[in-house]
N, C-alpha and C. Protein backbone atom coordinates (compact mmCIF):
# COMPACT_ATOMS: atom_id res chain seq x y z
N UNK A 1 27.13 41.21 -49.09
CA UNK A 1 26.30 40.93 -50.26
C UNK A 1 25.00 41.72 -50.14
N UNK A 2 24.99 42.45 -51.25
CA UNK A 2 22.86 43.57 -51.15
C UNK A 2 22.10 42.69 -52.59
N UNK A 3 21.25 42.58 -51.93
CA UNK A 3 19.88 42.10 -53.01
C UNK A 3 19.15 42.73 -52.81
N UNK A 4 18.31 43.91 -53.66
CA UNK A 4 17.62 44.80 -53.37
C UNK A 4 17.81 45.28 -52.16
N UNK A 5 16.74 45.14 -51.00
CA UNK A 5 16.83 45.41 -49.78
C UNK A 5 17.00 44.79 -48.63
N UNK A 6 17.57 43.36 -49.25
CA UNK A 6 18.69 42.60 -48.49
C UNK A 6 20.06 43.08 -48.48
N UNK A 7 21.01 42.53 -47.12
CA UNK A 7 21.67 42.53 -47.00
C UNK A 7 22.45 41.59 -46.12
N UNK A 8 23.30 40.77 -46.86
CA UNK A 8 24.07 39.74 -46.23
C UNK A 8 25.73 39.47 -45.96
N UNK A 9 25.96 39.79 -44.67
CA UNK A 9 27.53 40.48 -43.74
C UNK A 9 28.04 38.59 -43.54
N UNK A 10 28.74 38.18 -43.56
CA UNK A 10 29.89 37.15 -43.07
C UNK A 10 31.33 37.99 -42.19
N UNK A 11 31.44 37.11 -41.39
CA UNK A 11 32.41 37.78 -40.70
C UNK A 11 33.27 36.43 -40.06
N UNK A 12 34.61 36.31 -39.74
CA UNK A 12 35.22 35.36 -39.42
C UNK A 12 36.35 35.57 -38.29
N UNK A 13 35.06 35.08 -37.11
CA UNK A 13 35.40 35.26 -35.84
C UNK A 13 36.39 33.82 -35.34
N UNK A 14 37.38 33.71 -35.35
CA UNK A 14 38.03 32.60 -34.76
C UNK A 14 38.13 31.39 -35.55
N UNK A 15 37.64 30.34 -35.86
CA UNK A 15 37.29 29.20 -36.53
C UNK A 15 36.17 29.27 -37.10
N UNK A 16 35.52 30.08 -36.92
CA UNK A 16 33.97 30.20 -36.98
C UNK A 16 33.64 31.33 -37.83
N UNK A 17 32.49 31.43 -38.15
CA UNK A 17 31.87 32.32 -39.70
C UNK A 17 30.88 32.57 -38.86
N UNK A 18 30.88 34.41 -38.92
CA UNK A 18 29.74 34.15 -38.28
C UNK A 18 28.38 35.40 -39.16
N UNK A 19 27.53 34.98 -39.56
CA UNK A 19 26.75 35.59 -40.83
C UNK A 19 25.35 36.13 -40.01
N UNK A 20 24.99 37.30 -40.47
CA UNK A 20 23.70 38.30 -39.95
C UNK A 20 23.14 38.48 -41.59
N UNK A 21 21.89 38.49 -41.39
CA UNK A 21 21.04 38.58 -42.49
C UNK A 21 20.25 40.15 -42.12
N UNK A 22 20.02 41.07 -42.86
CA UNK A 22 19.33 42.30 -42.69
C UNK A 22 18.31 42.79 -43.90
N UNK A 23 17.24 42.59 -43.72
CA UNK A 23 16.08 42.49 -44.01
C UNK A 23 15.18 44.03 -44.05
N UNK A 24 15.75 45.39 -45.21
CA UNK A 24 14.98 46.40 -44.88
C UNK A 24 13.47 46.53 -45.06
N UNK A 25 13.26 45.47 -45.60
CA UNK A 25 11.53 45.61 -46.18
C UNK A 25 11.35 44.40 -45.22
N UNK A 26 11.41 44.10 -44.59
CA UNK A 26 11.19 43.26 -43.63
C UNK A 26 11.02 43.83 -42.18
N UNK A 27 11.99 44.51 -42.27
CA UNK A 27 12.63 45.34 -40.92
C UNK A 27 13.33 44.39 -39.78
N UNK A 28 13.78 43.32 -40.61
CA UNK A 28 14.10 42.86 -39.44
C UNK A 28 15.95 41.80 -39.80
N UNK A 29 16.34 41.30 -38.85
CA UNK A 29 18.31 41.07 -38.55
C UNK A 29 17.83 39.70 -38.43
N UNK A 30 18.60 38.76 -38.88
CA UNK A 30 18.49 37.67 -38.58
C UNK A 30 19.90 36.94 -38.42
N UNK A 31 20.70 36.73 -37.18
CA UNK A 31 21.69 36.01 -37.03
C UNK A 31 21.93 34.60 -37.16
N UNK A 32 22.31 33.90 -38.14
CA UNK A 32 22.50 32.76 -38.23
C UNK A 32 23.34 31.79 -37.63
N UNK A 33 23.39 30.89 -36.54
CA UNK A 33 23.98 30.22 -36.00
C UNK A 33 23.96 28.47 -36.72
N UNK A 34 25.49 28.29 -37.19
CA UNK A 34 25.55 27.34 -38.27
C UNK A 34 25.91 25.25 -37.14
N UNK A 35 26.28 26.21 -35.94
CA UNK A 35 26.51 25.04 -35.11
C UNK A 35 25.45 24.21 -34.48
N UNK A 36 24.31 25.41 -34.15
CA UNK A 36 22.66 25.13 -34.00
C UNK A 36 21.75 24.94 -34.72
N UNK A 37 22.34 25.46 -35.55
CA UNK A 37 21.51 25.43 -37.13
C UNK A 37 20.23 26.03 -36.71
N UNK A 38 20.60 27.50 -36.05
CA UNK A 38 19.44 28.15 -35.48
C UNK A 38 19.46 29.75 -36.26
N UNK A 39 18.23 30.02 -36.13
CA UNK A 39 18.17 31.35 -36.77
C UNK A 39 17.44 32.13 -35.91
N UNK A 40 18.32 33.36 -34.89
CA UNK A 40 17.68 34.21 -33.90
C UNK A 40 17.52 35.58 -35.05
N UNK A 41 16.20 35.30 -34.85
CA UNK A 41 15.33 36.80 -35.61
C UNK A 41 14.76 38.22 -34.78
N UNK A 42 15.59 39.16 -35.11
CA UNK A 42 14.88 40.13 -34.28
C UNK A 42 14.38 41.41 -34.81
N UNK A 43 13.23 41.97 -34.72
CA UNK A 43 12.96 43.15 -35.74
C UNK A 43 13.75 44.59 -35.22
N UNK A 44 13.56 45.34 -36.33
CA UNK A 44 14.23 46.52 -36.19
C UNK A 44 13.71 47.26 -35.08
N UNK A 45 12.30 47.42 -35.00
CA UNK A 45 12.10 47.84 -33.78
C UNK A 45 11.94 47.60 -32.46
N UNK A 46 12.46 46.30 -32.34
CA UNK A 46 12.91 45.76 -31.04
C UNK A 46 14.45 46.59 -30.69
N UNK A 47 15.42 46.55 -31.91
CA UNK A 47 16.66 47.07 -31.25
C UNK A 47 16.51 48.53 -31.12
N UNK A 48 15.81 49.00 -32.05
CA UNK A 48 15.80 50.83 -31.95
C UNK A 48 14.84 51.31 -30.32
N UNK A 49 14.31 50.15 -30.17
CA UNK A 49 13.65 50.83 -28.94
C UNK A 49 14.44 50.56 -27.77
N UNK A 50 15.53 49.10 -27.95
CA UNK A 50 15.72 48.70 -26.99
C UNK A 50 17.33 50.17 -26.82
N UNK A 51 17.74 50.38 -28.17
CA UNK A 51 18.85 51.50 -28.08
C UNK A 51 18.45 52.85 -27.64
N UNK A 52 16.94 53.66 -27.79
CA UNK A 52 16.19 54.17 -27.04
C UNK A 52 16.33 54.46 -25.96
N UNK A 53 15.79 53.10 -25.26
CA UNK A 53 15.70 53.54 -23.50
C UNK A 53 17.30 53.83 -22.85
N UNK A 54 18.45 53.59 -23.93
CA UNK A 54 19.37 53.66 -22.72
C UNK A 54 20.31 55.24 -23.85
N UNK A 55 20.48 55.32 -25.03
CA UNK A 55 21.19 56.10 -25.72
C UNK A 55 20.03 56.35 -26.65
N UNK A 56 19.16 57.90 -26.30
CA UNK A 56 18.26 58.16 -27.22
C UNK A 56 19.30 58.89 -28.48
N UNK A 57 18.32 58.53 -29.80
CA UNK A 57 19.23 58.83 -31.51
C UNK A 57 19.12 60.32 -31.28
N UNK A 58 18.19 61.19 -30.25
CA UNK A 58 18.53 62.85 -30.63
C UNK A 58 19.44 63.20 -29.83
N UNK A 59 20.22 62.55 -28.90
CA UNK A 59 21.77 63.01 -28.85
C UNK A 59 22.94 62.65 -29.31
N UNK A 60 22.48 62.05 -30.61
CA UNK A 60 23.53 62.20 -31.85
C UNK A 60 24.19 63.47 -32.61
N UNK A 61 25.04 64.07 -32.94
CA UNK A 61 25.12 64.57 -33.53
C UNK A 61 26.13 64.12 -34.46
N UNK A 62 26.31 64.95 -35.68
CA UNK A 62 27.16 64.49 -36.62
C UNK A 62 27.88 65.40 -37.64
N UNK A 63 28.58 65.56 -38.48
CA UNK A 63 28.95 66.41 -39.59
C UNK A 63 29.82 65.70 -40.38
N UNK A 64 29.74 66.06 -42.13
CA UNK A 64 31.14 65.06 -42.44
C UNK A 64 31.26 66.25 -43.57
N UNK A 65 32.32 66.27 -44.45
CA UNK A 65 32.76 67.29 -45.02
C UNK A 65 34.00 66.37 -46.74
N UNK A 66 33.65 67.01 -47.69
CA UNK A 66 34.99 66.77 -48.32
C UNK A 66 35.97 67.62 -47.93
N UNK A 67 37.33 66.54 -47.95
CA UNK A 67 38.88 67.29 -47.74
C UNK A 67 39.31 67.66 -48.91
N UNK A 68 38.78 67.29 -50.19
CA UNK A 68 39.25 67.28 -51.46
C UNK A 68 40.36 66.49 -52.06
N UNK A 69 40.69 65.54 -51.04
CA UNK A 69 41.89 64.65 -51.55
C UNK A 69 40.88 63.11 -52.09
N UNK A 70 41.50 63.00 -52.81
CA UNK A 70 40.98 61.57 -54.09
C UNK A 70 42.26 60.70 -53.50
N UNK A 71 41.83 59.09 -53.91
CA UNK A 71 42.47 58.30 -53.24
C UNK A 71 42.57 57.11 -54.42
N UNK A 72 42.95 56.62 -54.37
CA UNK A 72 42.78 54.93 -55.76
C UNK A 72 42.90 53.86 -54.41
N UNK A 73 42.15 52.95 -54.70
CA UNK A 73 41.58 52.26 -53.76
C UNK A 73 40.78 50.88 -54.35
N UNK A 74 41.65 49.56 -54.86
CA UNK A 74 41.43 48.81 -54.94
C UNK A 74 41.21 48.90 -56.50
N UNK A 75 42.17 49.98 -57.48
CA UNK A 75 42.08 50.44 -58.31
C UNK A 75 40.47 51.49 -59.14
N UNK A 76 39.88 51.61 -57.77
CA UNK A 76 38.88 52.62 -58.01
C UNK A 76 39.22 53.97 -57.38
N UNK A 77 38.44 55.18 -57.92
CA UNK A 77 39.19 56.69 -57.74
C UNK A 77 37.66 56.71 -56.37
N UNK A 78 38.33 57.45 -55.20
CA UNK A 78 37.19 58.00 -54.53
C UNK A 78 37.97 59.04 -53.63
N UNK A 79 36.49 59.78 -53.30
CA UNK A 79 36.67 61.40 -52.75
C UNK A 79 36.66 61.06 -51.62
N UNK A 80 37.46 61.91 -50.52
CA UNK A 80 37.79 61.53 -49.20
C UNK A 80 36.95 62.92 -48.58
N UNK A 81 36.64 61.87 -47.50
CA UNK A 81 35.74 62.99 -46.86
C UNK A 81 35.98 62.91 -44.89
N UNK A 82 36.05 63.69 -44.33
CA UNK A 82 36.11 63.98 -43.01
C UNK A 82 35.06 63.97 -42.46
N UNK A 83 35.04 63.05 -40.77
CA UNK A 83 33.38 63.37 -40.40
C UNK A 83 33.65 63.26 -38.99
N UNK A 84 32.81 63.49 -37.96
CA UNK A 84 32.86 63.57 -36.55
C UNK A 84 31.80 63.76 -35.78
N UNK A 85 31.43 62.72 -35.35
CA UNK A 85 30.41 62.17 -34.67
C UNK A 85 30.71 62.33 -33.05
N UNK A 86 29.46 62.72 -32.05
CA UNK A 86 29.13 62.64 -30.89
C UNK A 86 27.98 62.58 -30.09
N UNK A 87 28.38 61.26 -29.25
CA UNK A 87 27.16 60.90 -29.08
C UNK A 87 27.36 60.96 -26.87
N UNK A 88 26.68 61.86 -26.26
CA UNK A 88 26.68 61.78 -24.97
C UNK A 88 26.41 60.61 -24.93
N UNK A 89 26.76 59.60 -23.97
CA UNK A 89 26.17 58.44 -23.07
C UNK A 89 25.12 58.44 -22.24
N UNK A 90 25.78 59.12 -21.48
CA UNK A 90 24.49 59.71 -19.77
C UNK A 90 23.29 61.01 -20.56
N UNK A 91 22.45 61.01 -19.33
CA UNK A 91 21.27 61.84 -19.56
C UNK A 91 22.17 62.98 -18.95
N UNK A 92 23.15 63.00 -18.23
CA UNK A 92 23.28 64.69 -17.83
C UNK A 92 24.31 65.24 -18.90
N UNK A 93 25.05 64.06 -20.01
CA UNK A 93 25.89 64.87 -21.04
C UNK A 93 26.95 64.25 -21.14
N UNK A 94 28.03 63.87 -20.01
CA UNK A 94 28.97 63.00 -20.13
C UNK A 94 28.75 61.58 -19.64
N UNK A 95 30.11 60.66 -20.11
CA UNK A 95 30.58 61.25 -20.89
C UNK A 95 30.33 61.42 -22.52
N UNK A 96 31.11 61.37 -23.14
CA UNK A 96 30.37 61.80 -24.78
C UNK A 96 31.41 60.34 -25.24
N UNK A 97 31.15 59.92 -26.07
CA UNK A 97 31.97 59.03 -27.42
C UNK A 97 31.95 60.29 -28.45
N UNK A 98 33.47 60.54 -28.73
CA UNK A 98 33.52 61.09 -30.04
C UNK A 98 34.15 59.79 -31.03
N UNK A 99 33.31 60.26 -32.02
CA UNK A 99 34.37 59.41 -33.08
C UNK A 99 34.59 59.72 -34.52
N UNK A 100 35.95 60.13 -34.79
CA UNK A 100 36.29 60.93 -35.50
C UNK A 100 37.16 60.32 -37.02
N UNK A 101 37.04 60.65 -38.26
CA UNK A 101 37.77 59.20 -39.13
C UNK A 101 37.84 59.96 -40.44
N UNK A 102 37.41 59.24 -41.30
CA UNK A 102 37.43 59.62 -43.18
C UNK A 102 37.34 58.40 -43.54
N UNK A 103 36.27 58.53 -44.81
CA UNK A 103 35.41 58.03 -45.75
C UNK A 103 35.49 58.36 -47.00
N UNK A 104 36.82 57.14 -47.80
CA UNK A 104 36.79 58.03 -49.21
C UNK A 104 35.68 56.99 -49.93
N UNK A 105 34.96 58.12 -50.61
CA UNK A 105 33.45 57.48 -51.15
C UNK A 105 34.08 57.40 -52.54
N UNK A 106 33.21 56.33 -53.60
CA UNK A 106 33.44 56.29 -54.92
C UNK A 106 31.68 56.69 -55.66
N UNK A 107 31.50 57.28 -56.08
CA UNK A 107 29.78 57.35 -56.27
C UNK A 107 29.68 57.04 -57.95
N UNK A 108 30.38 56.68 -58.90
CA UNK A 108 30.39 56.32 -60.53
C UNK A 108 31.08 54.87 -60.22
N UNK A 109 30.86 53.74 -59.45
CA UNK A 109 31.57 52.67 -59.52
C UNK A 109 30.42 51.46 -59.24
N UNK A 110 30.26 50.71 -59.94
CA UNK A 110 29.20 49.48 -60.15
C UNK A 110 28.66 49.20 -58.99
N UNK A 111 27.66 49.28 -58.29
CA UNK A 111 27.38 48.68 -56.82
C UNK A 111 26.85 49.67 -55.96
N UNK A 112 27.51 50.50 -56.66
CA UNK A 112 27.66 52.05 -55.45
C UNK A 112 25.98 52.70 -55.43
N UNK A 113 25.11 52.26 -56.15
CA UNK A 113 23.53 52.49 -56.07
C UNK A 113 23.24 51.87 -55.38
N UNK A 114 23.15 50.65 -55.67
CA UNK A 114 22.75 49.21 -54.71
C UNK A 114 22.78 49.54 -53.11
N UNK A 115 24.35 49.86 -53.15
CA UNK A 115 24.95 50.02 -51.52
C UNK A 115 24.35 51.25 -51.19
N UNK A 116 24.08 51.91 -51.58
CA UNK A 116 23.38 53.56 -51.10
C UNK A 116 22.31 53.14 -50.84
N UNK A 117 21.46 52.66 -51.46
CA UNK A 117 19.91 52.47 -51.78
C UNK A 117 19.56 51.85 -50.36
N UNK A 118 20.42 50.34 -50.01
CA UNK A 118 20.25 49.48 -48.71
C UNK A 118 20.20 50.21 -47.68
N UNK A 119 21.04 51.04 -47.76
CA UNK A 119 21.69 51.49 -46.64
C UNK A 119 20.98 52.89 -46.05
N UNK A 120 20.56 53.47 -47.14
CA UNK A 120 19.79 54.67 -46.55
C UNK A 120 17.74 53.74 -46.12
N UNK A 121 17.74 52.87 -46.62
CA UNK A 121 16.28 52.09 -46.70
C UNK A 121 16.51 51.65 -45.00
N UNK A 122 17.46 51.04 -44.89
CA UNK A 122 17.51 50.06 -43.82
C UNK A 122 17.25 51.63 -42.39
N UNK A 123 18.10 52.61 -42.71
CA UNK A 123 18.46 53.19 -41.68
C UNK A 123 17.52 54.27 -41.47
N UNK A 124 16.13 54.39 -42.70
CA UNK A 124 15.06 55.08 -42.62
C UNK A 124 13.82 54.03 -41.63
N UNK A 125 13.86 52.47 -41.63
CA UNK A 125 13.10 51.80 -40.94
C UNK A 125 14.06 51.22 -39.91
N UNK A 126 15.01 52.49 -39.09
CA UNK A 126 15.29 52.63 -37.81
C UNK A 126 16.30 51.22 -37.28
N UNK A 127 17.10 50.87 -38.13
CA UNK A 127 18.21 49.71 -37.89
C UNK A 127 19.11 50.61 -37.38
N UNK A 128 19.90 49.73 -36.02
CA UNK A 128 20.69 50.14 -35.38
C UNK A 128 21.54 49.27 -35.54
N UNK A 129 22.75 48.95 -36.31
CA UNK A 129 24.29 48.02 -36.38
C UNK A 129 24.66 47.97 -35.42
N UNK A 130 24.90 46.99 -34.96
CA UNK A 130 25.84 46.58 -34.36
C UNK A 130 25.50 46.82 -32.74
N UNK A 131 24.01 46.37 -32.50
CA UNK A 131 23.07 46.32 -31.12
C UNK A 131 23.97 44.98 -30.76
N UNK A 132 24.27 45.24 -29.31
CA UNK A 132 24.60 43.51 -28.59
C UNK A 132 24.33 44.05 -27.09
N UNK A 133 23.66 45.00 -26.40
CA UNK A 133 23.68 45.22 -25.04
C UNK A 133 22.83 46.55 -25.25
N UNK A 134 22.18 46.40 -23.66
CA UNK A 134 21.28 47.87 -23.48
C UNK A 134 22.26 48.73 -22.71
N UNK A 135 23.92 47.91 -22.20
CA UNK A 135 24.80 49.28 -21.89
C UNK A 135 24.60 50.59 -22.84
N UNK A 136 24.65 51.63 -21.66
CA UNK A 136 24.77 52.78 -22.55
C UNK A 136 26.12 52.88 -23.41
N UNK A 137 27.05 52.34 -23.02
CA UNK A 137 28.65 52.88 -23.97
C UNK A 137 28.56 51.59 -24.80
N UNK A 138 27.88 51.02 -25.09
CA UNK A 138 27.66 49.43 -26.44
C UNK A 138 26.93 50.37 -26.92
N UNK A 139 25.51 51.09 -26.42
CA UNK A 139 24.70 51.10 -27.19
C UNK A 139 24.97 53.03 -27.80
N UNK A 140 26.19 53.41 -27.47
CA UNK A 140 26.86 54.29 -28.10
C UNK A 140 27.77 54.68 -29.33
N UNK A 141 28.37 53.13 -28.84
CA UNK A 141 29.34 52.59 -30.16
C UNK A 141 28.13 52.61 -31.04
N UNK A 142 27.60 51.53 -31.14
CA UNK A 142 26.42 51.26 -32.20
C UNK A 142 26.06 52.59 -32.69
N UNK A 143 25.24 53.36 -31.76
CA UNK A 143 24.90 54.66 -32.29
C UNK A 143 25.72 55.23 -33.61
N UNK A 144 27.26 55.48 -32.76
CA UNK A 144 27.87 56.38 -33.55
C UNK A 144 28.28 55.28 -35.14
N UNK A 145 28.24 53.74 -35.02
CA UNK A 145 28.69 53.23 -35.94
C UNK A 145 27.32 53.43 -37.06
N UNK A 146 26.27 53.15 -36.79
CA UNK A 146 25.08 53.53 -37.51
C UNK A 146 25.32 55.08 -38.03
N UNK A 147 25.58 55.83 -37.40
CA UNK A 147 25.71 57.46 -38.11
C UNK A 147 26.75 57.55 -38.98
N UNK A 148 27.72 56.72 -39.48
CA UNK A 148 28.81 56.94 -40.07
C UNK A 148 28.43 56.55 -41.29
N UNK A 149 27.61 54.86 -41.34
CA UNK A 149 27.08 54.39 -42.50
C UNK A 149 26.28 55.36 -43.13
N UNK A 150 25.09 55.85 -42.32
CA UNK A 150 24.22 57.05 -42.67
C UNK A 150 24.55 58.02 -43.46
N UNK A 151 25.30 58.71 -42.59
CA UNK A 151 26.30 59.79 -43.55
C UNK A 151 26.68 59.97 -44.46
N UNK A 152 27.51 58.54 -44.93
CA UNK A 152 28.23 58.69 -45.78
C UNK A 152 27.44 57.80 -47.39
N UNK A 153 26.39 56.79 -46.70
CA UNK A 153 24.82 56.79 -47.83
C UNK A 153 24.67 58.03 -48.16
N UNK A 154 24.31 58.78 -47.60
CA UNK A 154 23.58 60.30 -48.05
C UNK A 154 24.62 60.89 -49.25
N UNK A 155 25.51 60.06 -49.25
CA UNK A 155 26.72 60.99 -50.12
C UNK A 155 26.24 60.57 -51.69
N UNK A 156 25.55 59.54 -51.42
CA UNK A 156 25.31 58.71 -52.86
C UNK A 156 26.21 58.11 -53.18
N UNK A 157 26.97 57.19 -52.45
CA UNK A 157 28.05 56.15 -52.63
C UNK A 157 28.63 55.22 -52.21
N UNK A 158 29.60 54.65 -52.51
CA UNK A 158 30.22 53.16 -51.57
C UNK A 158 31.04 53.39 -50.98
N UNK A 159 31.93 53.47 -49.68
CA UNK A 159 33.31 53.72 -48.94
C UNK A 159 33.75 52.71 -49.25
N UNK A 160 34.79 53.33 -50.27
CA UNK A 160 35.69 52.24 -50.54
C UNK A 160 37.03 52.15 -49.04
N UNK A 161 37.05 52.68 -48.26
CA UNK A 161 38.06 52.98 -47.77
C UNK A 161 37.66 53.58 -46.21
N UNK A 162 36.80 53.40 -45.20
CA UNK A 162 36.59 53.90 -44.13
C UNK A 162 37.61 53.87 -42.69
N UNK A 163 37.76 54.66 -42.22
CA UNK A 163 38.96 55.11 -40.91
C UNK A 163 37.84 55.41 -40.02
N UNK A 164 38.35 54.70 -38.54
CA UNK A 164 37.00 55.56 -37.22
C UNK A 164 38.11 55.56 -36.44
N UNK A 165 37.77 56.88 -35.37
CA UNK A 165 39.24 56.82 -34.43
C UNK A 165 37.84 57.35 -32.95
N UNK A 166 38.10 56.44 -32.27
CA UNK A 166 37.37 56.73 -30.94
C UNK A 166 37.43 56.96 -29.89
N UNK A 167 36.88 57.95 -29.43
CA UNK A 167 38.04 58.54 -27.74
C UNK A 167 36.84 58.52 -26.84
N UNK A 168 36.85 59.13 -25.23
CA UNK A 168 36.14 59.11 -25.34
C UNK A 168 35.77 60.67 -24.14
N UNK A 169 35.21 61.56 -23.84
CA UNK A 169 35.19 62.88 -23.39
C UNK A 169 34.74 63.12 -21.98
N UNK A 170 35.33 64.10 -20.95
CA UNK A 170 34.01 64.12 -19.76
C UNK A 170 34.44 63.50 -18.42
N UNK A 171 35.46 63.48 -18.14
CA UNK A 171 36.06 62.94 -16.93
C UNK A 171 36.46 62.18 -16.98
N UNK A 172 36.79 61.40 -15.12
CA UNK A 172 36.68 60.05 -14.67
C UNK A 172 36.73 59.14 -15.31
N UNK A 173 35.25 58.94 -15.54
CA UNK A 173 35.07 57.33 -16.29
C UNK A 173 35.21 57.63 -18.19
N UNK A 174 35.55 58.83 -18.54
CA UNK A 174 35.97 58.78 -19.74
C UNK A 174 37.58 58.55 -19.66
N UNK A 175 38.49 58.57 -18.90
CA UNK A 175 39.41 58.17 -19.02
C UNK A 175 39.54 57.12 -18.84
N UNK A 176 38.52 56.50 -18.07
CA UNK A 176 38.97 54.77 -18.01
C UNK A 176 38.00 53.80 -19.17
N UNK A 177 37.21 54.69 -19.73
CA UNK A 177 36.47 54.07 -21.22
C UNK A 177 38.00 54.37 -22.06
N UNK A 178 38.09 55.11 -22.09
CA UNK A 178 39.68 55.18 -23.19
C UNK A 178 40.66 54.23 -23.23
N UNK A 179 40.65 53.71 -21.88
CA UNK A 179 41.92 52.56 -22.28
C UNK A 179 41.66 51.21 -23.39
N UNK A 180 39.98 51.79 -23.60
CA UNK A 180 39.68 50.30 -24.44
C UNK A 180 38.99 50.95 -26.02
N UNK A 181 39.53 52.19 -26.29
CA UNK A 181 39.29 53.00 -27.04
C UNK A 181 40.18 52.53 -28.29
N UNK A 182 40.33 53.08 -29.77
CA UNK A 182 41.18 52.90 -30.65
C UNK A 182 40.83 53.42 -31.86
N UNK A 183 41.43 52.90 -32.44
CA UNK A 183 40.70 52.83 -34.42
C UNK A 183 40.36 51.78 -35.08
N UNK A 184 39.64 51.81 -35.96
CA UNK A 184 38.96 50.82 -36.68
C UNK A 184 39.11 51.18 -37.93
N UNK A 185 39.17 50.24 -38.92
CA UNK A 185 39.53 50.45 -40.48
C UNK A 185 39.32 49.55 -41.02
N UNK A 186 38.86 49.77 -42.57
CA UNK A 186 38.58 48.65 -43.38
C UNK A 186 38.24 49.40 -44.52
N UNK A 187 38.77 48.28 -45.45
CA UNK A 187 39.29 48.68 -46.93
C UNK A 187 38.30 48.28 -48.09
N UNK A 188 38.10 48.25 -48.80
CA UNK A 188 37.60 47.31 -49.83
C UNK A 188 38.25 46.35 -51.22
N UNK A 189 38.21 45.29 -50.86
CA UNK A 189 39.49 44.88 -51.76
C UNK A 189 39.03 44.38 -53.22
N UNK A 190 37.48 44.12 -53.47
CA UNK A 190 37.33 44.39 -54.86
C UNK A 190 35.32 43.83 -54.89
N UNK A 191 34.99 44.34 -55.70
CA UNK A 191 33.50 44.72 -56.07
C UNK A 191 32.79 43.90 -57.17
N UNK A 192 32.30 43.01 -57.02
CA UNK A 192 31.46 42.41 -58.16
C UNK A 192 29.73 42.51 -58.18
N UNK A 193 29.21 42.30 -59.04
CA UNK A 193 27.69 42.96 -59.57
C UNK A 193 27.17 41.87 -59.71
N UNK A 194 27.72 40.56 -59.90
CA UNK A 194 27.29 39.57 -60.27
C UNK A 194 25.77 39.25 -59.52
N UNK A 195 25.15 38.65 -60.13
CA UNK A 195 23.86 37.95 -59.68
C UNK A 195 23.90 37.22 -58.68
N UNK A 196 23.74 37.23 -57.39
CA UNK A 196 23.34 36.33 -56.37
C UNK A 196 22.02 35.67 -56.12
N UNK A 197 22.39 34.54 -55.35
CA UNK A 197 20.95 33.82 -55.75
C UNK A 197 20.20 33.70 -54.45
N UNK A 198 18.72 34.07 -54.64
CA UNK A 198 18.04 34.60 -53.43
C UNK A 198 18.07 33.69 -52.15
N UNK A 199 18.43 32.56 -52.00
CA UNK A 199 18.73 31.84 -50.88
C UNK A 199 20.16 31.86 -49.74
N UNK A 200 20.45 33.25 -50.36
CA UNK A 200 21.74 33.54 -49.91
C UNK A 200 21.06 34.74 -48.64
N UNK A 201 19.88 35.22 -48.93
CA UNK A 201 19.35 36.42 -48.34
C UNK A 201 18.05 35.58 -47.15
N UNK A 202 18.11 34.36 -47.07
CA UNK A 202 17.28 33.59 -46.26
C UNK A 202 17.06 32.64 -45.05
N UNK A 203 16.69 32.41 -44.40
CA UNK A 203 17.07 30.94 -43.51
C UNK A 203 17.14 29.48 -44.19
N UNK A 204 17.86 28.72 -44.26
CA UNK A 204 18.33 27.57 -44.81
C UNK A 204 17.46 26.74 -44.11
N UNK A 205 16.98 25.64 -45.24
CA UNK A 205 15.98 25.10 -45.15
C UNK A 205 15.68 23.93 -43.94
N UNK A 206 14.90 23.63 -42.71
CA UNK A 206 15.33 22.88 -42.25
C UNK A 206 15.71 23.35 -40.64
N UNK A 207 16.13 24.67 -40.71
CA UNK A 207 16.43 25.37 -39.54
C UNK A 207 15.69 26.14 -38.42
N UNK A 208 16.37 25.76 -37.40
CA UNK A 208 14.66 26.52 -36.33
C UNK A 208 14.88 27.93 -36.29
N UNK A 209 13.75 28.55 -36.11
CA UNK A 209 13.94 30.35 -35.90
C UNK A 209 13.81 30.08 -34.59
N UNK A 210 14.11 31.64 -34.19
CA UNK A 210 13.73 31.48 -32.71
C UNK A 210 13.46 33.54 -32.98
N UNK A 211 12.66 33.74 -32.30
CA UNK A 211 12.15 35.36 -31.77
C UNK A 211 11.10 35.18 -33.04
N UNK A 212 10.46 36.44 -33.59
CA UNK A 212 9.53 37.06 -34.34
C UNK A 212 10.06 37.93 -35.38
């Protein structure tokens, strides 16, 4: 769900729902815990620094490209695009996370401003997705998962349809990061504009925060 420069993710881990609040004019993530009825708040530049000290963002690199193939996708038309991301781990170079996929974007489909707009806002005041560890190969994934969203914002549109395939480069311990390597995918199964109501983008009333 985006409200201006909110953004609100549900996800359904096991029995459990588990919901992050992202806050670009705020700058800050707020994970909601519904069993504690707790709300751990953390700002953006707590995770960008904390992704910093172990996977600095200028050994990212990236490229994405149209293939020219169009796709229908939840009965919307979008342009497919190729991209490939690498991000070294270590300070001497290896090993690297590549991660390599396609992004068919729709950019004339209801939402598809909204979702651009969040997404390039959030990732200009330095949000890193999907922070859970100062490991360097967590805080690689993240990396490269943040550059994909990036990317494919810049296109001016919504992925209706995203593919990531992840290996990983550089020896030794890149062959034994690989055994826990794979693909990731996710679709979009349909898009509404409707009005949401701003308590959907907030902490519920009643509930303790915890951080700043």
């Amino acid at each position: 769900m985006i409200k201006g420069l909110k953004m609100r993710v549900e996800a359904k881990v096991g029995k459990d729902v588990v919901v992050v609040l992202y806050d670009a004019a705020a700058c800050q993530e707020i994970s909601l815990n519904s069993r504690k009825r707790e709300a751990r708040i953390r700002k953006f530049s707590e995770l960008r620094e904390a992704a910093e000290r172990s996977v600095p963002k200028e050994r990212v690199t990236s490229s994405i490209a149209p293939t020219g193939g169009r796709e229908d996708v939840g009965g919307k038309s979008c342009d497919e695009n190729a991209f490939t991301i690498r991000v070294p781990i270590l300070k001497d170079g290896g090993p690297v996370l590549v991660m390599t996929g396609k992004a068919c974007v729709a950019k004339d489909v209801a939402g598809a401003e909204e979702y651009s707009a969040f997404a390039l806002a959030a990732d200009k005041e330095g949000l890193v997705l999907g922070f859970t560890s100062s490991n360097p190969v967590f805080v690689a994934l993240a990396r490269a998962e943040t550059t994909v969203y990036r990317i494919v914002a810049e296109l001016g549109g919504i992925p209706l349809k995203l593919e990531r395939n992840i290996r990983f480069e550089g020896g030794f311990l890149a062959a034994l990061l690989n055994r826990s390597a794979g693909t990731r995918s996710s679709q979009v199964i349909s898009v509404s504009v409707d009005s949401l109501p701003p308590e959907e983008f907030g902490i519920p009333a009643g509930w303790k925060s915890v951080g700043k």
